[in-house]
PDB file of N, CA and C in Angstrom:
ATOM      1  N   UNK A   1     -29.784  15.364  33.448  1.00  0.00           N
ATOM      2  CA  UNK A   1     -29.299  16.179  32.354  1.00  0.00           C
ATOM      3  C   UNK A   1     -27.819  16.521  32.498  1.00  0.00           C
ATOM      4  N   UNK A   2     -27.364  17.183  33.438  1.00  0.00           N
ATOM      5  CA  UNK A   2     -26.156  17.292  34.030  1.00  0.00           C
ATOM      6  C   UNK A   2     -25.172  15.990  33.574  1.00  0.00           C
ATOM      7  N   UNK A   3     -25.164  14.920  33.795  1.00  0.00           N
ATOM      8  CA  UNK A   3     -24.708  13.694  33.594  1.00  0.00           C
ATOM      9  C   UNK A   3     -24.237  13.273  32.659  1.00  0.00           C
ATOM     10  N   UNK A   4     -26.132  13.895  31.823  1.00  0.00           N
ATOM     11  CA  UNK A   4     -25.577  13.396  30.217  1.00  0.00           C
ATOM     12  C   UNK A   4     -24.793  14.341  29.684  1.00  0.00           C
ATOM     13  N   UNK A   5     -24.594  15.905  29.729  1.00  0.00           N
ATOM     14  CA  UNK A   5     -23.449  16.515  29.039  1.00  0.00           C
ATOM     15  C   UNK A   5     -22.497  16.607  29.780  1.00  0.00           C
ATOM     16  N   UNK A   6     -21.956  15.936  31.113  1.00  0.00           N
ATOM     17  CA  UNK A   6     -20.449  15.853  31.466  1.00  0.00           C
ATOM     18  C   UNK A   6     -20.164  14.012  30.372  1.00  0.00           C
ATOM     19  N   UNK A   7     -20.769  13.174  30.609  1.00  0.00           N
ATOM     20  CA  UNK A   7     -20.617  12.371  29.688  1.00  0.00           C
ATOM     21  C   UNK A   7     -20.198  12.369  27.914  1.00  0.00           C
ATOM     22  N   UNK A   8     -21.342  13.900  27.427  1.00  0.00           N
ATOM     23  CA  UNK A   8     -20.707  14.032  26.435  1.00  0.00           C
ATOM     24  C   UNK A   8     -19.330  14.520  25.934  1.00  0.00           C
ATOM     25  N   UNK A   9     -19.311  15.357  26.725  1.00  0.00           N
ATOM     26  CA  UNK A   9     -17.950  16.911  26.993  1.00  0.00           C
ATOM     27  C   UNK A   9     -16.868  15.463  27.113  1.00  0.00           C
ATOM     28  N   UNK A  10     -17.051  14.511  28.412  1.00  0.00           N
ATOM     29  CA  UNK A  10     -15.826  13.444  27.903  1.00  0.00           C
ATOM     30  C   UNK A  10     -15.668  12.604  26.637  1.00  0.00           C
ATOM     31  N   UNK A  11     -16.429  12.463  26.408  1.00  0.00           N
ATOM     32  CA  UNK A  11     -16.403  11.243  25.496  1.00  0.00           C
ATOM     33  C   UNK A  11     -15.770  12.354  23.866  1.00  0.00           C
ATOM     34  N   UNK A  12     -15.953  13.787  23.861  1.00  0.00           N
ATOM     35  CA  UNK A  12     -15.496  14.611  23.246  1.00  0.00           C
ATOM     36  C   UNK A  12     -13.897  14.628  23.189  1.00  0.00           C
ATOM     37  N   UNK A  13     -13.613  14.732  24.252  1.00  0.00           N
ATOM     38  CA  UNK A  13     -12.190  15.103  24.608  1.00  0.00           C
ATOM     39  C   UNK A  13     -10.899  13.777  23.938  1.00  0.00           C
ATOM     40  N   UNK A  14     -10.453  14.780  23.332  1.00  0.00           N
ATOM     41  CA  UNK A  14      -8.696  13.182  22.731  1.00  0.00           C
ATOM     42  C   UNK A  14      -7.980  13.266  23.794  1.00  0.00           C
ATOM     43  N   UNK A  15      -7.421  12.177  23.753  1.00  0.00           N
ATOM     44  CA  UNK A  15      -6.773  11.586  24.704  1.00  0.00           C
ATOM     45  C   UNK A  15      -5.224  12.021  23.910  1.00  0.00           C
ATOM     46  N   UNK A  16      -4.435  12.989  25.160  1.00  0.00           N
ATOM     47  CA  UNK A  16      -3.389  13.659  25.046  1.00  0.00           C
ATOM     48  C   UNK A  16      -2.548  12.857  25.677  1.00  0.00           C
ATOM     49  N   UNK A  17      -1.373  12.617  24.913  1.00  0.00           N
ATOM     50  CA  UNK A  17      -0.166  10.962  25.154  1.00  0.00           C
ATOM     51  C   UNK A  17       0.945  12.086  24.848  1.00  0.00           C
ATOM     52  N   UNK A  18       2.381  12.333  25.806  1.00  0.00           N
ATOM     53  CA  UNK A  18       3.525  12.510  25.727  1.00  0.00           C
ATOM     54  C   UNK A  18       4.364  11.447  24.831  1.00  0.00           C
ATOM     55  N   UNK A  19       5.200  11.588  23.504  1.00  0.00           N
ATOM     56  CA  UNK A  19       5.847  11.065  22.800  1.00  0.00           C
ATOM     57  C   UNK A  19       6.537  10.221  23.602  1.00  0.00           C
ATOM     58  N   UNK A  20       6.949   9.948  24.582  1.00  0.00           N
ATOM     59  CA  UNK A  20       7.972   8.844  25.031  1.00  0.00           C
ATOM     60  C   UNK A  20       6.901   8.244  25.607  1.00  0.00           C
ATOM     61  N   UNK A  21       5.634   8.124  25.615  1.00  0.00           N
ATOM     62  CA  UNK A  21       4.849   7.167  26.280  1.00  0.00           C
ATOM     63  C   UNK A  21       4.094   5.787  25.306  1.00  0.00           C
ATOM     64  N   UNK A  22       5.025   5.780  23.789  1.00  0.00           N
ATOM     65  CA  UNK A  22       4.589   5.495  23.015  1.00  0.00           C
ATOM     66  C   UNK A  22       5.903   5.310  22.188  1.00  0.00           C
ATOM     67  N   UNK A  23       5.488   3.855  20.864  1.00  0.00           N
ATOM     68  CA  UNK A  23       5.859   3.022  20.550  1.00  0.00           C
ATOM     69  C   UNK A  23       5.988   3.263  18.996  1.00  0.00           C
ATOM     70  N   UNK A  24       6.506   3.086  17.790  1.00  0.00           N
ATOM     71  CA  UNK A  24       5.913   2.899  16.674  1.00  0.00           C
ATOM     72  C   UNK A  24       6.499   1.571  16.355  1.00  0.00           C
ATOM     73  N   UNK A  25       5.797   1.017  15.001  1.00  0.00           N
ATOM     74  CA  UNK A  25       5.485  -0.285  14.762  1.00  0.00           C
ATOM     75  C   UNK A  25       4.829  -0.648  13.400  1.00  0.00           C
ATOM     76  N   UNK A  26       6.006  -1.116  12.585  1.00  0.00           N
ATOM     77  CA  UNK A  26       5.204  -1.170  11.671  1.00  0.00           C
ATOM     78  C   UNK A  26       4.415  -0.087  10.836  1.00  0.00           C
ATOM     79  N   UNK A  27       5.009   1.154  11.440  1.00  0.00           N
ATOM     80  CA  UNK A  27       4.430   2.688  11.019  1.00  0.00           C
ATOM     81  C   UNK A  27       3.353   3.220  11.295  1.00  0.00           C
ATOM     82  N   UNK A  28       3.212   2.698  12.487  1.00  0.00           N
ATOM     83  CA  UNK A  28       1.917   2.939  13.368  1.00  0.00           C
ATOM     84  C   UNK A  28       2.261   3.439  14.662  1.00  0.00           C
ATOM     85  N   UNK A  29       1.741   4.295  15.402  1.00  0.00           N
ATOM     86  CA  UNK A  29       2.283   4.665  16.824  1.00  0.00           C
ATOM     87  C   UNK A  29       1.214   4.278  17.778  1.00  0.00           C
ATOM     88  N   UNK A  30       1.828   3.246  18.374  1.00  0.00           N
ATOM     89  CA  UNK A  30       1.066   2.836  19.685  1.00  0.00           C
ATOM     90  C   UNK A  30       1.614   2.946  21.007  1.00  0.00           C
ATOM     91  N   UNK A  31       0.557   3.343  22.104  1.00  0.00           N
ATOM     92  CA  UNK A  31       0.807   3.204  23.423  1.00  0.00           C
ATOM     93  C   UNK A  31       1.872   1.896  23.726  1.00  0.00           C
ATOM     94  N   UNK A  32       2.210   2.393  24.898  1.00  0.00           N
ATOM     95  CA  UNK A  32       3.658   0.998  25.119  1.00  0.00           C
ATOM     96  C   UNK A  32       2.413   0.080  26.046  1.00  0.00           C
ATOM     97  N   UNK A  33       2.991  -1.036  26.013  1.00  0.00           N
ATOM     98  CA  UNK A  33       1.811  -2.172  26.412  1.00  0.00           C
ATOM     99  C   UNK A  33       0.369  -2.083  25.496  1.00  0.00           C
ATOM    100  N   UNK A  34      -0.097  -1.829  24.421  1.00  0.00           N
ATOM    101  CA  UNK A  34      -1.417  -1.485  23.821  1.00  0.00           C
ATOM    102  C   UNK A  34      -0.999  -2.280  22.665  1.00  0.00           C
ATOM    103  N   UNK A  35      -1.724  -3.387  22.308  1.00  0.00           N
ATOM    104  CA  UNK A  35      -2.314  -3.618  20.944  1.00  0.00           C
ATOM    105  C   UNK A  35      -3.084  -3.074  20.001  1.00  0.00           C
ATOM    106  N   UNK A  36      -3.714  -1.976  20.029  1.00  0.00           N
ATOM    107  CA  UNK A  36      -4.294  -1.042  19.642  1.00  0.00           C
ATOM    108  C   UNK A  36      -3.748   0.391  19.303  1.00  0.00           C
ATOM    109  N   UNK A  37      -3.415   0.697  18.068  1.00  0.00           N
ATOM    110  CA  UNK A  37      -2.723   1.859  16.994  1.00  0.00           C
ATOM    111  C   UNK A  37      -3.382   3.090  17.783  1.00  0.00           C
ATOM    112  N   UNK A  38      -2.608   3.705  18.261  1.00  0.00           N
ATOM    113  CA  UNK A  38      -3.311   5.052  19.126  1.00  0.00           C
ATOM    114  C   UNK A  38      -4.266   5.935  18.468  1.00  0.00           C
ATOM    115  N   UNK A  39      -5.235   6.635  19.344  1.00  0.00           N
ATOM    116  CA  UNK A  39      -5.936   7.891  18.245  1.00  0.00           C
ATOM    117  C   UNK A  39      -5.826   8.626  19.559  1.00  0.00           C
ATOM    118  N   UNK A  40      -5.724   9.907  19.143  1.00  0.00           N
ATOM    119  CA  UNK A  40      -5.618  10.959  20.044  1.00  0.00           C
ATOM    120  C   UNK A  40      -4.623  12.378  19.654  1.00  0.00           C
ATOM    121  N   UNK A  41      -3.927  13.169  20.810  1.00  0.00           N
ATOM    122  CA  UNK A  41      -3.229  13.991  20.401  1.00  0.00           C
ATOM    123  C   UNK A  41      -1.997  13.563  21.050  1.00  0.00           C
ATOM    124  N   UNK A  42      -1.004  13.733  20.191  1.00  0.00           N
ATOM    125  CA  UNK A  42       0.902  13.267  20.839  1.00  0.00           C
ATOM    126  C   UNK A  42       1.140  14.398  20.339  1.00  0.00           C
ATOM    127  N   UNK A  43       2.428  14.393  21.464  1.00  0.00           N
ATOM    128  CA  UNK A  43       3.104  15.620  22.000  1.00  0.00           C
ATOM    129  C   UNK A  43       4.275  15.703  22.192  1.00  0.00           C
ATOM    130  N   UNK A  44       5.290  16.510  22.123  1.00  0.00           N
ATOM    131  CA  UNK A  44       6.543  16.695  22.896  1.00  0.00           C
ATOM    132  C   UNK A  44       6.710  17.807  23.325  1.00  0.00           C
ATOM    133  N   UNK A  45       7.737  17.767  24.245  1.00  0.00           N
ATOM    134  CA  UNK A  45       8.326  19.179  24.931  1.00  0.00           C
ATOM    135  C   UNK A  45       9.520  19.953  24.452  1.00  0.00           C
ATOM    136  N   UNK A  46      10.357  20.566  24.642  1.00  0.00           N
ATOM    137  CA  UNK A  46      11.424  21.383  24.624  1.00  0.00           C
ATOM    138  C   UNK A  46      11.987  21.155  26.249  1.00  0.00           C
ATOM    139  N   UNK A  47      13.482  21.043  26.323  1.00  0.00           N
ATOM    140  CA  UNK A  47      13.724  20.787  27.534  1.00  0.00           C
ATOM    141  C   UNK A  47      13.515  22.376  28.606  1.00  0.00           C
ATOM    142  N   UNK A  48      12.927  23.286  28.463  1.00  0.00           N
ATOM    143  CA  UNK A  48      11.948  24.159  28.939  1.00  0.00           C
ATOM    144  C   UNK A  48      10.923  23.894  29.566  1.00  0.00           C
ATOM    145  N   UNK A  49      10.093  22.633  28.751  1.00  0.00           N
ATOM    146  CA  UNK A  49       8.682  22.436  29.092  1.00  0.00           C
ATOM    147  C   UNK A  49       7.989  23.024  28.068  1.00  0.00           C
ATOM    148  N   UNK A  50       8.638  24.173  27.082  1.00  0.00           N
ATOM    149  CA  UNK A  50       7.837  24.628  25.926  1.00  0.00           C
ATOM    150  C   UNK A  50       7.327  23.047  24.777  1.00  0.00           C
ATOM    151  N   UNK A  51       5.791  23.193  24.523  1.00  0.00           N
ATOM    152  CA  UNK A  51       5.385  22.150  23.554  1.00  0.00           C
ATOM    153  C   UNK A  51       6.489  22.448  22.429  1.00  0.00           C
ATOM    154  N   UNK A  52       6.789  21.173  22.087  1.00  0.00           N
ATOM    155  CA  UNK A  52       8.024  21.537  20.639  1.00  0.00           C
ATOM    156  C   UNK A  52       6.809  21.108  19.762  1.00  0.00           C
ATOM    157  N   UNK A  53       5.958  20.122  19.549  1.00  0.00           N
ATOM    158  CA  UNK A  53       4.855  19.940  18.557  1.00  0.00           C
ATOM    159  C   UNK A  53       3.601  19.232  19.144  1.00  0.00           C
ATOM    160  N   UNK A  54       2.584  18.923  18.759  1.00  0.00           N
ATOM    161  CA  UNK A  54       1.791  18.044  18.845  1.00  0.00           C
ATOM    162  C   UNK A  54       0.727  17.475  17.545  1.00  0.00           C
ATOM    163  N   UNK A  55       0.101  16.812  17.897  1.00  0.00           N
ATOM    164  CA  UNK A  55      -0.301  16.461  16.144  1.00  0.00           C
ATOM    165  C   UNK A  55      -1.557  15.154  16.386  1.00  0.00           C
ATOM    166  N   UNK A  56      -2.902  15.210  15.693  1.00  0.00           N
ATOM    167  CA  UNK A  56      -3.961  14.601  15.546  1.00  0.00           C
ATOM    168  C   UNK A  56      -3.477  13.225  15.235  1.00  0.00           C
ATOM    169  N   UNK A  57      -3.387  11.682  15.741  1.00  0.00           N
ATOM    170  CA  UNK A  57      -3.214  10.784  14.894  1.00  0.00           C
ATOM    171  C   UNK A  57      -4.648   9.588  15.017  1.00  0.00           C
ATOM    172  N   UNK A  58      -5.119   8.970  14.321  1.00  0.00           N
ATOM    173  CA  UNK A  58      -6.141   8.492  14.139  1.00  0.00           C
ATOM    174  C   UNK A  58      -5.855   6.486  13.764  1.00  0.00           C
ATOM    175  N   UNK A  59      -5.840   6.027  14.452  1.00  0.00           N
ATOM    176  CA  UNK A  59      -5.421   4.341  14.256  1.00  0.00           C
ATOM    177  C   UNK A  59      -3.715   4.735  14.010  1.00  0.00           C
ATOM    178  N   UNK A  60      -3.040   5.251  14.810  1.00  0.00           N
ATOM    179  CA  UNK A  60      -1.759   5.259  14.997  1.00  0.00           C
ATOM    180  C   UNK A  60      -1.425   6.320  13.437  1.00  0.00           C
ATOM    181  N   UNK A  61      -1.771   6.275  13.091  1.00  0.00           N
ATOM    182  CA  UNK A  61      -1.153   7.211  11.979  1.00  0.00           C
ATOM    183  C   UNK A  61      -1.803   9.064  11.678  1.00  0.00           C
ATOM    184  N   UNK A  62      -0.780   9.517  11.700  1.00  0.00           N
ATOM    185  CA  UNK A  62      -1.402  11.032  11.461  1.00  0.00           C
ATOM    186  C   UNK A  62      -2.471  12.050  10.918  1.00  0.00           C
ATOM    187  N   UNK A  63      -3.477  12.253  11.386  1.00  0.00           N
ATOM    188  CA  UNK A  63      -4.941  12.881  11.015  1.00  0.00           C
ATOM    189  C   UNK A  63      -5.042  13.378  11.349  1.00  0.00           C
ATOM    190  N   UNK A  64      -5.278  15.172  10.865  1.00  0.00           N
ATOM    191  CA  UNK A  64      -6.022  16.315  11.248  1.00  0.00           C
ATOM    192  C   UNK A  64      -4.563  17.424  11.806  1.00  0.00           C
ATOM    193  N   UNK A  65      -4.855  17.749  12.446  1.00  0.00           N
ATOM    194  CA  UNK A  65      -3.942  19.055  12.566  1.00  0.00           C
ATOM    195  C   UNK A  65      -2.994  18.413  13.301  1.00  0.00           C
ATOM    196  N   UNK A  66      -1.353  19.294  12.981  1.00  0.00           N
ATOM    197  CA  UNK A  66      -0.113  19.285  13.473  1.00  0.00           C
ATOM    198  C   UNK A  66       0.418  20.238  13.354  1.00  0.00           C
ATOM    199  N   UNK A  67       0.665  20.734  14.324  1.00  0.00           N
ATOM    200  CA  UNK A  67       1.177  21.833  15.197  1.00  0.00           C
ATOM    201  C   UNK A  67       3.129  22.613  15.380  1.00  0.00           C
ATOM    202  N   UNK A  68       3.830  22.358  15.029  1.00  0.00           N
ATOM    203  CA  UNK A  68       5.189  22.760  15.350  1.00  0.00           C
ATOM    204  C   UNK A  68       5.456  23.911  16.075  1.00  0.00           C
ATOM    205  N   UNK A  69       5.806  24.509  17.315  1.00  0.00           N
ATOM    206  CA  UNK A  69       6.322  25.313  18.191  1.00  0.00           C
ATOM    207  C   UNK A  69       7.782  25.827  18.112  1.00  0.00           C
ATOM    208  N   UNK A  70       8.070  27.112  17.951  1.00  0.00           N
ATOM    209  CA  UNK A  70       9.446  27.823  18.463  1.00  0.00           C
ATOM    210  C   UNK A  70       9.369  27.363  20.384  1.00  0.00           C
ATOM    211  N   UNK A  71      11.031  27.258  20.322  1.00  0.00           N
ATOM    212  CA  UNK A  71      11.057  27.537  22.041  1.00  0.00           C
ATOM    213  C   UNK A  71      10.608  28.662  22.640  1.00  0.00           C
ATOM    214  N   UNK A  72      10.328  29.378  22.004  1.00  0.00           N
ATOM    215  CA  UNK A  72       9.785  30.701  22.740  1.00  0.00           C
ATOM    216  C   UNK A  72       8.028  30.493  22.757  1.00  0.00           C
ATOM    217  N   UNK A  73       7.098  28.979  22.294  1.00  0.00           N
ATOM    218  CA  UNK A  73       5.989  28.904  22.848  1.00  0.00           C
ATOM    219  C   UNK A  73       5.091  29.436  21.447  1.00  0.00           C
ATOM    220  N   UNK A  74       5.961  30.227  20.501  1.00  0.00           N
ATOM    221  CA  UNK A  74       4.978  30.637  19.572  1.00  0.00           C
ATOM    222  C   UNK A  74       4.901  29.493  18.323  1.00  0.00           C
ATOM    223  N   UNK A  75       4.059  29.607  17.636  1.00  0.00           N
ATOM    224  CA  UNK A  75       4.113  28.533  16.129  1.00  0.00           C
ATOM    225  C   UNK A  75       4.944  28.730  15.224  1.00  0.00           C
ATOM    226  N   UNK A  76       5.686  27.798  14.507  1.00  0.00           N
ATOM    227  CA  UNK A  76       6.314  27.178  13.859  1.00  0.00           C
ATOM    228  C   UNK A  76       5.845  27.178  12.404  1.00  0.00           C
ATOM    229  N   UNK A  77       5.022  26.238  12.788  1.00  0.00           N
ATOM    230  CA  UNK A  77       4.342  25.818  11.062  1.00  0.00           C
ATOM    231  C   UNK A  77       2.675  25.068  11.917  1.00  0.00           C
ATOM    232  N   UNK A  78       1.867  25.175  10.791  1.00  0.00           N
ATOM    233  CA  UNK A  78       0.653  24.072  10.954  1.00  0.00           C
ATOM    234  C   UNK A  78      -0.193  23.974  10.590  1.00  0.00           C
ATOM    235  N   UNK A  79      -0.980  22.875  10.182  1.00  0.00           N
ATOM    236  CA  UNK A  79      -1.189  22.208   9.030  1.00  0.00           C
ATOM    237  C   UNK A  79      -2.065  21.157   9.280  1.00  0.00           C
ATOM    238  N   UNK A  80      -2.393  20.182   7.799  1.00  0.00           N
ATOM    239  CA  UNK A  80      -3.624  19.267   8.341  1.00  0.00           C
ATOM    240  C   UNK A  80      -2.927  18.118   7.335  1.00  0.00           C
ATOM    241  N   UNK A  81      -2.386  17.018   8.430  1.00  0.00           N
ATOM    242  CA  UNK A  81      -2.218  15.741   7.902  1.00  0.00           C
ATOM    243  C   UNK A  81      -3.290  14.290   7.221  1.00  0.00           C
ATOM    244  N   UNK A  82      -3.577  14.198   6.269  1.00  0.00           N
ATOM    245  CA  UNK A  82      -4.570  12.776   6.170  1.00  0.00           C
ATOM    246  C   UNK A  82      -3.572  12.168   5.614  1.00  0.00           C
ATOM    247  N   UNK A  83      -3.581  10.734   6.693  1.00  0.00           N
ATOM    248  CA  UNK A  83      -3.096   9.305   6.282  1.00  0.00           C
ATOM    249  C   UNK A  83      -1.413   9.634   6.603  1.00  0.00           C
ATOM    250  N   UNK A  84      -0.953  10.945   7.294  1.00  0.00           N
ATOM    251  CA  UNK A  84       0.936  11.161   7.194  1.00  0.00           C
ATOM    252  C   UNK A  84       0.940  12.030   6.370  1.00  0.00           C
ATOM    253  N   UNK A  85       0.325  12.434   5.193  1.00  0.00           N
ATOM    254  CA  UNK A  85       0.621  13.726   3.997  1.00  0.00           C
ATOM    255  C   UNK A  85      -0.116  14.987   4.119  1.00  0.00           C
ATOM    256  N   UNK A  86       0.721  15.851   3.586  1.00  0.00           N
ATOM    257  CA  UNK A  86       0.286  17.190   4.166  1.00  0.00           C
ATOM    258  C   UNK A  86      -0.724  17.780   2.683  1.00  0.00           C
ATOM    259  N   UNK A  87      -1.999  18.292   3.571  1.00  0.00           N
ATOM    260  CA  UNK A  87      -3.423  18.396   2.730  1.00  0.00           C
ATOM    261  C   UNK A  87      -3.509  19.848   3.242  1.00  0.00           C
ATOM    262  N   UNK A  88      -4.125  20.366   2.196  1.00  0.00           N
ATOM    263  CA  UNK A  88      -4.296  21.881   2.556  1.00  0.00           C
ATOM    264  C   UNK A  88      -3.762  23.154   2.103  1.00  0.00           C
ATOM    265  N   UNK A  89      -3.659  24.080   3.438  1.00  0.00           N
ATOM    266  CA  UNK A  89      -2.970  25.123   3.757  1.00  0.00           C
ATOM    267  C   UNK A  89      -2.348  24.530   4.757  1.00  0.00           C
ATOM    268  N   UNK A  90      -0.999  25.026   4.839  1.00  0.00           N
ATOM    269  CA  UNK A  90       0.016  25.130   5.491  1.00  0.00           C
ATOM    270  C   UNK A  90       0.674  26.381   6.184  1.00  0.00           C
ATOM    271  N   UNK A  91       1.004  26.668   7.187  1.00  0.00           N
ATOM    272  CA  UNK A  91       1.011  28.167   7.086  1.00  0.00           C
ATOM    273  C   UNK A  91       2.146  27.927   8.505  1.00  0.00           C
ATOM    274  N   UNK A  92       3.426  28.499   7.562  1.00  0.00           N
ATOM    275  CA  UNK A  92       4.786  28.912   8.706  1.00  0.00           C
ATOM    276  C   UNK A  92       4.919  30.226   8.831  1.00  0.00           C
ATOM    277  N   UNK A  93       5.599  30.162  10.274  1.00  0.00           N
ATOM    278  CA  UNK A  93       5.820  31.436  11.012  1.00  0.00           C
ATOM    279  C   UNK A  93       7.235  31.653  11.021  1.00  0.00           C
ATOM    280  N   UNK A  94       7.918  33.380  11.704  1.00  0.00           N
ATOM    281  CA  UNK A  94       8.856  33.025  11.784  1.00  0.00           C
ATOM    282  C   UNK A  94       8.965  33.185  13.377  1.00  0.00           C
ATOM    283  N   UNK A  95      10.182  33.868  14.062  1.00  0.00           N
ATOM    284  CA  UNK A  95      10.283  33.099  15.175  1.00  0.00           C
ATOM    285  C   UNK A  95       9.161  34.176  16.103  1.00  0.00           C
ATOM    286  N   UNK A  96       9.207  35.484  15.540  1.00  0.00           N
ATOM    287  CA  UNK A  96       8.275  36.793  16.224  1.00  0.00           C
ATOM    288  C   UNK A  96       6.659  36.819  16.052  1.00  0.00           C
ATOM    289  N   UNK A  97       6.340  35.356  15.511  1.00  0.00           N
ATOM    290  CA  UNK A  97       4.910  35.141  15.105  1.00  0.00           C
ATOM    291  C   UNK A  97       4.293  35.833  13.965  1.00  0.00           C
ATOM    292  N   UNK A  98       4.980  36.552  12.880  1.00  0.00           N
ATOM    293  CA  UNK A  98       4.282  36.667  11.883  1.00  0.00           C
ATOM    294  C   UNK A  98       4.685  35.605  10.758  1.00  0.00           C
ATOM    295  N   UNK A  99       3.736  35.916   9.871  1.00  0.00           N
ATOM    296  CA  UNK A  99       3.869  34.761   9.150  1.00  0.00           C
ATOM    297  C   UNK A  99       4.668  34.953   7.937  1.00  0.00           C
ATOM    298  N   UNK A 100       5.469  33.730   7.961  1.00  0.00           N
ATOM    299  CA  UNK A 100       6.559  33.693   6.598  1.00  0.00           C
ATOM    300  C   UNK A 100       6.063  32.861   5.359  1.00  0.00           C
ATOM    301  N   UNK A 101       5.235  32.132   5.262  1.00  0.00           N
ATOM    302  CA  UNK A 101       5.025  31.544   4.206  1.00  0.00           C
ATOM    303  C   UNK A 101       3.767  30.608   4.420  1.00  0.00           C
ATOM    304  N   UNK A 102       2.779  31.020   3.233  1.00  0.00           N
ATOM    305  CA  UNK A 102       1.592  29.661   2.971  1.00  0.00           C
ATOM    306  C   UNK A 102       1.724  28.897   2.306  1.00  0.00           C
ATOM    307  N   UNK A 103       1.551  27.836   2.213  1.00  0.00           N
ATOM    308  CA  UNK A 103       2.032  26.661   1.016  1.00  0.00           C
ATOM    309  C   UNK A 103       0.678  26.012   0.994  1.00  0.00           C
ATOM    310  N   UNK A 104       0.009  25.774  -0.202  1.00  0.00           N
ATOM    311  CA  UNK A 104      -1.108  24.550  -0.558  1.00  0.00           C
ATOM    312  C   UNK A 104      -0.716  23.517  -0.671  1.00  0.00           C
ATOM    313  N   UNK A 105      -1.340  22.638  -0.121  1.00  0.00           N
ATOM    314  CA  UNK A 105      -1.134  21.266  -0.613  1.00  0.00           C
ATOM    315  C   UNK A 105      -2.306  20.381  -1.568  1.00  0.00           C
TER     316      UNK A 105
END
């Protein structure tokens, strides 16, 4: 039993890729050496180490939530991409974490 839910709990988990570990192509973002359009979560830093964004992409192109970060670690903006276009609610911050603006999409 044990086995089977550490098996599931992985097979759950996206595979988290740092932006310079990766390629785009054709408007697709793939791993460097990979024939295969990435799915997972990409990321960058702030030269801090603060996340500057990260963001859902699904066959190399953008799906599900994206994230934007202040250097100070708090949110930015974020939101839910299908296919690269922004779907939804949208909802920016300003830099003290309250919120400045909702936008529908």
């Amino acid at each position: 039993m044990i086995s089977i839910a550490l098996l599931q709990f992985s097979c759950d988990e996206k595979l988290e890729i740092h932006i310079s570990k990766t390629v785009q192509f054709e408007g697709k973002i793939y791993l460097l050496d990979s024939e295969d359009p990435f799915s997972g979560i990409l990321f960058n830093e702030y030269s801090n180490g603060q996340r500057e964004y990260e963001g859902s992409y699904k066959k190399g192109v953008p799906n599900g939530t994206l994230i934007y970060y202040f250097e100070n670690g708090l949110k930015m903006r974020e939101g839910i991409l299908k296919n690269g276009s922004p779907k939804g609610r949208w909802t920016y911050y300003n830099s003290d974490g309250s919120i400045k603006e909702i936008k529908d999409h």
